[in-house]
N, C-alpha and C. Protein backbone atom coordinates (compact mmCIF):
# COMPACT_ATOMS: atom_id res chain seq x y z
N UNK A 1 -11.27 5.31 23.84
CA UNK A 1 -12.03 5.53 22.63
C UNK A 1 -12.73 4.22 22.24
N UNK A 2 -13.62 4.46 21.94
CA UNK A 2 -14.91 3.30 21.51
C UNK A 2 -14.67 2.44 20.16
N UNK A 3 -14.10 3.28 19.19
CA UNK A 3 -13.20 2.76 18.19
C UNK A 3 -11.62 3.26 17.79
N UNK A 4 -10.89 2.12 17.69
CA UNK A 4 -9.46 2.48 17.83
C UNK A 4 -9.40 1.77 16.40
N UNK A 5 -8.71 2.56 15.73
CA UNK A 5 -8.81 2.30 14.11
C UNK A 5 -6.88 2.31 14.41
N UNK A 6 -6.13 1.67 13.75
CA UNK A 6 -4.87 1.33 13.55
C UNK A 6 -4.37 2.44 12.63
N UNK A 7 -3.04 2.99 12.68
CA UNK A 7 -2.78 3.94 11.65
C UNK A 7 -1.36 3.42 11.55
N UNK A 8 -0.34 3.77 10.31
CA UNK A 8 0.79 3.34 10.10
C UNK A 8 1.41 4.89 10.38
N UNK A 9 2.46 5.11 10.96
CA UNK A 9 3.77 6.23 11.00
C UNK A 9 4.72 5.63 9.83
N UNK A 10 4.77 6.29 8.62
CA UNK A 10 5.68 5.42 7.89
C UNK A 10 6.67 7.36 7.21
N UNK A 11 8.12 6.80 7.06
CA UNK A 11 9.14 7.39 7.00
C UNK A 11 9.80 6.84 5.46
N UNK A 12 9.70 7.80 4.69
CA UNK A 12 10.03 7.54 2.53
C UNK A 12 11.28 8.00 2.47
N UNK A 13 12.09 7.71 2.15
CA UNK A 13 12.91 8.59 1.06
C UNK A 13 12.41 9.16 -0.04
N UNK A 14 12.44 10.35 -0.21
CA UNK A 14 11.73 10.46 -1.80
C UNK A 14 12.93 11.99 -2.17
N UNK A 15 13.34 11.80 -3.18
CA UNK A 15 14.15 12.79 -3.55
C UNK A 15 15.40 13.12 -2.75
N UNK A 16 15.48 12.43 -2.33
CA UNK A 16 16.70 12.21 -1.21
C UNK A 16 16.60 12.84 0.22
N UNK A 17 15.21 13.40 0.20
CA UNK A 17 14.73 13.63 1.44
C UNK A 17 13.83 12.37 2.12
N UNK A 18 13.81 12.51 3.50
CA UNK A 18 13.42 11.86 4.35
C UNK A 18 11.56 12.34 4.41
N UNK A 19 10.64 11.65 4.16
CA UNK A 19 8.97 12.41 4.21
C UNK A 19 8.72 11.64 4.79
N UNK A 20 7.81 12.14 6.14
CA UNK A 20 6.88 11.36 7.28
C UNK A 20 5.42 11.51 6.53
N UNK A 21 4.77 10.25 6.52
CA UNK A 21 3.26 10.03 6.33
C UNK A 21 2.66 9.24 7.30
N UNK A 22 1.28 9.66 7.68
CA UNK A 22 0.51 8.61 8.56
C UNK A 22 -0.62 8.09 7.48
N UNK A 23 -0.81 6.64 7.49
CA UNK A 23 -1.76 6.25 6.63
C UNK A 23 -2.83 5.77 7.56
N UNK A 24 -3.83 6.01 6.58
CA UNK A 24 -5.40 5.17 7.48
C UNK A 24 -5.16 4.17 6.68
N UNK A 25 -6.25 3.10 7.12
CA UNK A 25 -6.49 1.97 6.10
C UNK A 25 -7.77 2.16 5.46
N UNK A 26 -8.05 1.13 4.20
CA UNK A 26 -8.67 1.84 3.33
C UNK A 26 -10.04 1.37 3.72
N UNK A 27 -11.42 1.45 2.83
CA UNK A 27 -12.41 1.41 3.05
C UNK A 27 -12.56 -0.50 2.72
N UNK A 28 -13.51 -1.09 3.54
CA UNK A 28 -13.80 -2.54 3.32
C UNK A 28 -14.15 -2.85 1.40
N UNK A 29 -14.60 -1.83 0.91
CA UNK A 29 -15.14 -1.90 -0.36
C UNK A 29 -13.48 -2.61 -1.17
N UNK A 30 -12.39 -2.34 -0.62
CA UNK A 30 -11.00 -2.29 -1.05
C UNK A 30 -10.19 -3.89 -0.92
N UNK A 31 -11.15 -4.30 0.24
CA UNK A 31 -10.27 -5.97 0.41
C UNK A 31 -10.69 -6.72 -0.07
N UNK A 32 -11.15 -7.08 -1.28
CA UNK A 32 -10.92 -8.20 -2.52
C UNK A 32 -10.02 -7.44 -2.95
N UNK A 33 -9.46 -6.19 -3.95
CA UNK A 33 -8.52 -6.25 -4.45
C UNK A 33 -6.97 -6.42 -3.97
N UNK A 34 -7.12 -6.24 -2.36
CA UNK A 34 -5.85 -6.44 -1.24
C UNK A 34 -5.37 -7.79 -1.44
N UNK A 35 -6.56 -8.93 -0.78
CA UNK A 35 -6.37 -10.03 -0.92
C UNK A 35 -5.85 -10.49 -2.33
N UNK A 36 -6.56 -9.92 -3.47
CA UNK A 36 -5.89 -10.67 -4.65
C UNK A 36 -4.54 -10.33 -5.03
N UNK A 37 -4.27 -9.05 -4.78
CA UNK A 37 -2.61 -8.50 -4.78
C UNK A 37 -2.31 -9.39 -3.89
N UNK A 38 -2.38 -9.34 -2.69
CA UNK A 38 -1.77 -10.08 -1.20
C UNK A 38 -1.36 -11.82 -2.19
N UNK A 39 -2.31 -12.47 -3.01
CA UNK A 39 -2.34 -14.05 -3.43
C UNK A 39 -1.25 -13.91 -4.75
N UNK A 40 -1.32 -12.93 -5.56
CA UNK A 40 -0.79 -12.78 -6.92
C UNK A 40 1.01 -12.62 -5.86
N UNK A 41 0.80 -12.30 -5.04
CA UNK A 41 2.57 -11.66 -4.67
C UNK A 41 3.18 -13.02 -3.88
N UNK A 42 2.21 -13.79 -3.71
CA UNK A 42 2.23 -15.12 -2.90
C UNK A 42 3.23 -16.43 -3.58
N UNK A 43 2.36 -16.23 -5.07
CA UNK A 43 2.73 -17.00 -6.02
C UNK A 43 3.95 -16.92 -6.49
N UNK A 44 4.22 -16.09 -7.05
CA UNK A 44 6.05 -15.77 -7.37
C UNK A 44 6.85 -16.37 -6.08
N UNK A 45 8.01 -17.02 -6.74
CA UNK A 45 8.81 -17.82 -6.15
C UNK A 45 10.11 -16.53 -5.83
N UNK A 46 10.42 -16.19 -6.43
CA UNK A 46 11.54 -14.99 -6.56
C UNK A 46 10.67 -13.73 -5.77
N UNK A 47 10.96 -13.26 -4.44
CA UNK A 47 10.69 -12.51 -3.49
C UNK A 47 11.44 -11.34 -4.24
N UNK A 48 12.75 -11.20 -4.91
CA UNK A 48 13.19 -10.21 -5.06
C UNK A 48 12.74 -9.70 -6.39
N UNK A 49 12.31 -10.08 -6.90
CA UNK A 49 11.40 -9.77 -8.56
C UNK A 49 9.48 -10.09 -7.98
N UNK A 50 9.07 -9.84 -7.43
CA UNK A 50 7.74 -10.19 -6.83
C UNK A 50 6.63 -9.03 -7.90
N UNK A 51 6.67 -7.90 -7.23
CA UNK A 51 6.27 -6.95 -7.99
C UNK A 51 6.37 -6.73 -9.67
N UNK A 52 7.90 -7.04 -9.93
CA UNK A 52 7.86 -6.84 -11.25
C UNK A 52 7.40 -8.21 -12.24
N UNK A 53 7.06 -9.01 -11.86
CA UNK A 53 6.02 -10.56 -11.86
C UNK A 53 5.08 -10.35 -12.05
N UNK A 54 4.11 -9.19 -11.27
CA UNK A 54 2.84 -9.68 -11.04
C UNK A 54 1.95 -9.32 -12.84
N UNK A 55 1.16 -9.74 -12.59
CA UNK A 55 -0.26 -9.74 -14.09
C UNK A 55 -0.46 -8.20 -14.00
N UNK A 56 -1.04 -7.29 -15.11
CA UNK A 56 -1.00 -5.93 -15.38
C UNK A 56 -2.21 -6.07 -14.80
N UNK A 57 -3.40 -7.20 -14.22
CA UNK A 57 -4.42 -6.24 -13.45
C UNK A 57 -4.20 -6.22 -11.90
N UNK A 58 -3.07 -7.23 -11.32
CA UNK A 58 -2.51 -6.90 -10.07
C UNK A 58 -1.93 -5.91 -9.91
N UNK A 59 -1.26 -5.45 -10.96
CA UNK A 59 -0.20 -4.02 -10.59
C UNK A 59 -1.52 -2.81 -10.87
N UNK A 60 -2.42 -2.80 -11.79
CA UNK A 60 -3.28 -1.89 -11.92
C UNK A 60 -4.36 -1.97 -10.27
N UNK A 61 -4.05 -3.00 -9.70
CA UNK A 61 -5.03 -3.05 -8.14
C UNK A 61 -4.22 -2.30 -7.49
N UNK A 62 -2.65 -3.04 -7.20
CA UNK A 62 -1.66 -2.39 -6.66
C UNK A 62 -1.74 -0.94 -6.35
N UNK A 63 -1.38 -0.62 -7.56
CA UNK A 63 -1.76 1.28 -8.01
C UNK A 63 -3.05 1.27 -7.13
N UNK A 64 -4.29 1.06 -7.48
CA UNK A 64 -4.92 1.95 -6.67
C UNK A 64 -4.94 1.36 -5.32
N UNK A 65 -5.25 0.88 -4.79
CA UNK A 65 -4.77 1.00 -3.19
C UNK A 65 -3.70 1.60 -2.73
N UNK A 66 -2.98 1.77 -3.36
CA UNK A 66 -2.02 2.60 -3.34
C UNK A 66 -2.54 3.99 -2.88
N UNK A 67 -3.24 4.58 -4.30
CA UNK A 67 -3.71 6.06 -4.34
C UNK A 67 -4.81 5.55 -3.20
N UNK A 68 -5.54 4.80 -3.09
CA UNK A 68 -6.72 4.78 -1.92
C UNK A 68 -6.24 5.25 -0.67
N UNK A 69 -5.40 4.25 -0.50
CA UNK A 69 -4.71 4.91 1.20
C UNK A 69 -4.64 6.10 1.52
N UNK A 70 -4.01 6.53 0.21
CA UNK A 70 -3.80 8.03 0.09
C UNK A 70 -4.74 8.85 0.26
N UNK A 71 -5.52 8.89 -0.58
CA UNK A 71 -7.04 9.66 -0.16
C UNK A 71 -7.26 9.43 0.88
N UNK A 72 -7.63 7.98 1.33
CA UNK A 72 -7.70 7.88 3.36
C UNK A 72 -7.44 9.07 3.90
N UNK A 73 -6.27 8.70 3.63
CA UNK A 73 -4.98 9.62 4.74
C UNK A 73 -4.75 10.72 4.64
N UNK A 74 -5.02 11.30 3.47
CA UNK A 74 -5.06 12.69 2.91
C UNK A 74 -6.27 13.04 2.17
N UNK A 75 -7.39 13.25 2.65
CA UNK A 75 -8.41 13.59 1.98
C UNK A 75 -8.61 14.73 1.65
N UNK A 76 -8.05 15.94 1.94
CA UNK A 76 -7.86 17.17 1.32
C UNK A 76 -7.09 17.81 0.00
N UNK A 77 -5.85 16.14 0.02
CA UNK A 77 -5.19 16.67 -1.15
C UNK A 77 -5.67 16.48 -2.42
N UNK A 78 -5.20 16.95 -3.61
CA UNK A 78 -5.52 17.23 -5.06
C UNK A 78 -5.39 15.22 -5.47
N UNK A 79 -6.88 14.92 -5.86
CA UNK A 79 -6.65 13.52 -6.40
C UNK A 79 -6.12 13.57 -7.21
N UNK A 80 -5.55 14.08 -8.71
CA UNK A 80 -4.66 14.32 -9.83
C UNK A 80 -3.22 14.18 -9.13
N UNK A 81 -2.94 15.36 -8.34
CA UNK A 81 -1.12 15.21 -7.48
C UNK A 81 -1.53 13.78 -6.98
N UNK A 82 -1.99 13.13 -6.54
CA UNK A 82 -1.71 11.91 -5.44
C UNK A 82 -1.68 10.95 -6.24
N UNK A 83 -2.34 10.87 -7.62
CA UNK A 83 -2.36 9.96 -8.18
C UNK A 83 -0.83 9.50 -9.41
N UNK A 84 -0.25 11.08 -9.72
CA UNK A 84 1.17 11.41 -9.95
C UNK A 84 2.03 10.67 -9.43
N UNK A 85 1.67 11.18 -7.82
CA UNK A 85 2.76 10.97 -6.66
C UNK A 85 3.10 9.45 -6.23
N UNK A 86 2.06 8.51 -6.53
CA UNK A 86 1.86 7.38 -6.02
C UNK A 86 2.19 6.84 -7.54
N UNK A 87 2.17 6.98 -8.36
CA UNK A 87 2.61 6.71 -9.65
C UNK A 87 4.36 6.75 -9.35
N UNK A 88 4.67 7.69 -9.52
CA UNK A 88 5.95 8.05 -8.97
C UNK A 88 6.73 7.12 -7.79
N UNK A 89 6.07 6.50 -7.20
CA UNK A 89 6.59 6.43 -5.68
C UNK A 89 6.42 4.86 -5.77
N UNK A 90 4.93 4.34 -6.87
CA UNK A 90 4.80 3.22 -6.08
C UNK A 90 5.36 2.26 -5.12
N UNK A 91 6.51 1.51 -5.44
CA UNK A 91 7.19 0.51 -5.09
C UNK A 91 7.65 1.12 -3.81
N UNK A 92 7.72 2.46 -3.13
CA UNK A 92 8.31 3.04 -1.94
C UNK A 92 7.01 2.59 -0.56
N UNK A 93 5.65 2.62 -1.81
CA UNK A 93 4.57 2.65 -0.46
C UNK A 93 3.76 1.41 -0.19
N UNK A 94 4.43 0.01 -1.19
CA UNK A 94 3.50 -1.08 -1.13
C UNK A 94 3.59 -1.62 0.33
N UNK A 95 4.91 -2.08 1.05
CA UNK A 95 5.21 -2.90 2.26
C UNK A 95 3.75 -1.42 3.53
N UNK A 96 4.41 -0.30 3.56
CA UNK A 96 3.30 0.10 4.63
C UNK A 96 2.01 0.15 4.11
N UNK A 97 1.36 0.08 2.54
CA UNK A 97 -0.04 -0.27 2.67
C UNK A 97 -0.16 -1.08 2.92
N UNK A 98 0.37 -2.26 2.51
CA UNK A 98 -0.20 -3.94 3.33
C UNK A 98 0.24 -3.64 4.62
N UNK A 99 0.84 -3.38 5.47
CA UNK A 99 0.83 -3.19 6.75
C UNK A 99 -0.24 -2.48 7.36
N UNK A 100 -0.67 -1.53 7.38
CA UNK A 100 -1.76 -0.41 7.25
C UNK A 100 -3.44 -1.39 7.75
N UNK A 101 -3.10 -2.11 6.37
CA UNK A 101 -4.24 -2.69 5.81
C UNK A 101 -5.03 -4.05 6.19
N UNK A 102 -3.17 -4.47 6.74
CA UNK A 102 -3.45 -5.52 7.36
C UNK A 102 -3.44 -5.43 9.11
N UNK A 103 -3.38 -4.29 9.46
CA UNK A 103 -3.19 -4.04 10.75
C UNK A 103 -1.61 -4.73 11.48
N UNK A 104 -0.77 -4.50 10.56
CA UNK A 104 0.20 -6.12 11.28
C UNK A 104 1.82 -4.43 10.74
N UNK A 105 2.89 -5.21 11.98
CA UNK A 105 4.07 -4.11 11.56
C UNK A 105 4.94 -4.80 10.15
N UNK A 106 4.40 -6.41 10.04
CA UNK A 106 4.55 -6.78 8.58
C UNK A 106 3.69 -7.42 7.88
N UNK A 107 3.90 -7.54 6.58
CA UNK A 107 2.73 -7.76 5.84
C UNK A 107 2.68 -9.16 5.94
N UNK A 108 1.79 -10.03 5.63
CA UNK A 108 0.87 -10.76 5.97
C UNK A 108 1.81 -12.12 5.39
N UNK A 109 1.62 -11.39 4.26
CA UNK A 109 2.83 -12.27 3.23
C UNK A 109 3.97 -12.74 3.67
N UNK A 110 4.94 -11.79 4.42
CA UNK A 110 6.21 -12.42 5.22
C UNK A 110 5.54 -13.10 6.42
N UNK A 111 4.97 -12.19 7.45
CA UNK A 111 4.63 -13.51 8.67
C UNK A 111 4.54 -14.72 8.35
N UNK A 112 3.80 -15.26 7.15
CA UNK A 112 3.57 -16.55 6.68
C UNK A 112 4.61 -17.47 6.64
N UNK A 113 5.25 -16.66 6.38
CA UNK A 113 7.12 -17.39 5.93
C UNK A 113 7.35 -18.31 7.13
């Protein structure tokens, strides 16, 4: 194939069930707000409080790349449910969107380490 676009196989717990998703990565229009999440999650010294750290317009980027992927990856489903669902879920789907996104099996942020 002439273009080989990267996709994530990623495996949730959600409700105490096990849910398989494949994500695309998102559209180029999307990586300034990646990168600035990717720098805001950089800064925090405490890895295990990272997320709950960041500034309300990193977590409001967060969120949507979040739902973006989603649409990617599911472009048939109801944008209202996905936007619920990813509300619901966030913190379950951040590590495989930066993976996804960054083309890498970890995010960008740990390799660095």
């Amino acid at each position: 194939m002439m273009f080989d676009i990267y996709t994530k196989d990623i495996e949730v717990e959600i409700n105490g069930e096990t849910q398989k998703y494949k994500f695309r990565p998102l559209s180029g229009r999307f990586l300034p707000r990646l990168y600035s999440v990717i720098g805001a999650m950089q800064k925090v010294e405490d890895t295990e409080k990272t997320l709950q750290s960041l500034e309300e317009k990193d977590f409001a980027n967060l969120h949507t790349l979040v739902l973006e992927t989603f649409k990617a990856s599911y472009p048939k489903e109801d944008a209202d449910k996905l936007d619920l669902f990813v509300s619901q879920n966030l913190f379950k789907f951040v590590e495989p969107v930066m993976q996804v996104n960054m083309n890498a099996d970890e995010p960008k942020s740990k390799q660095s380490e």
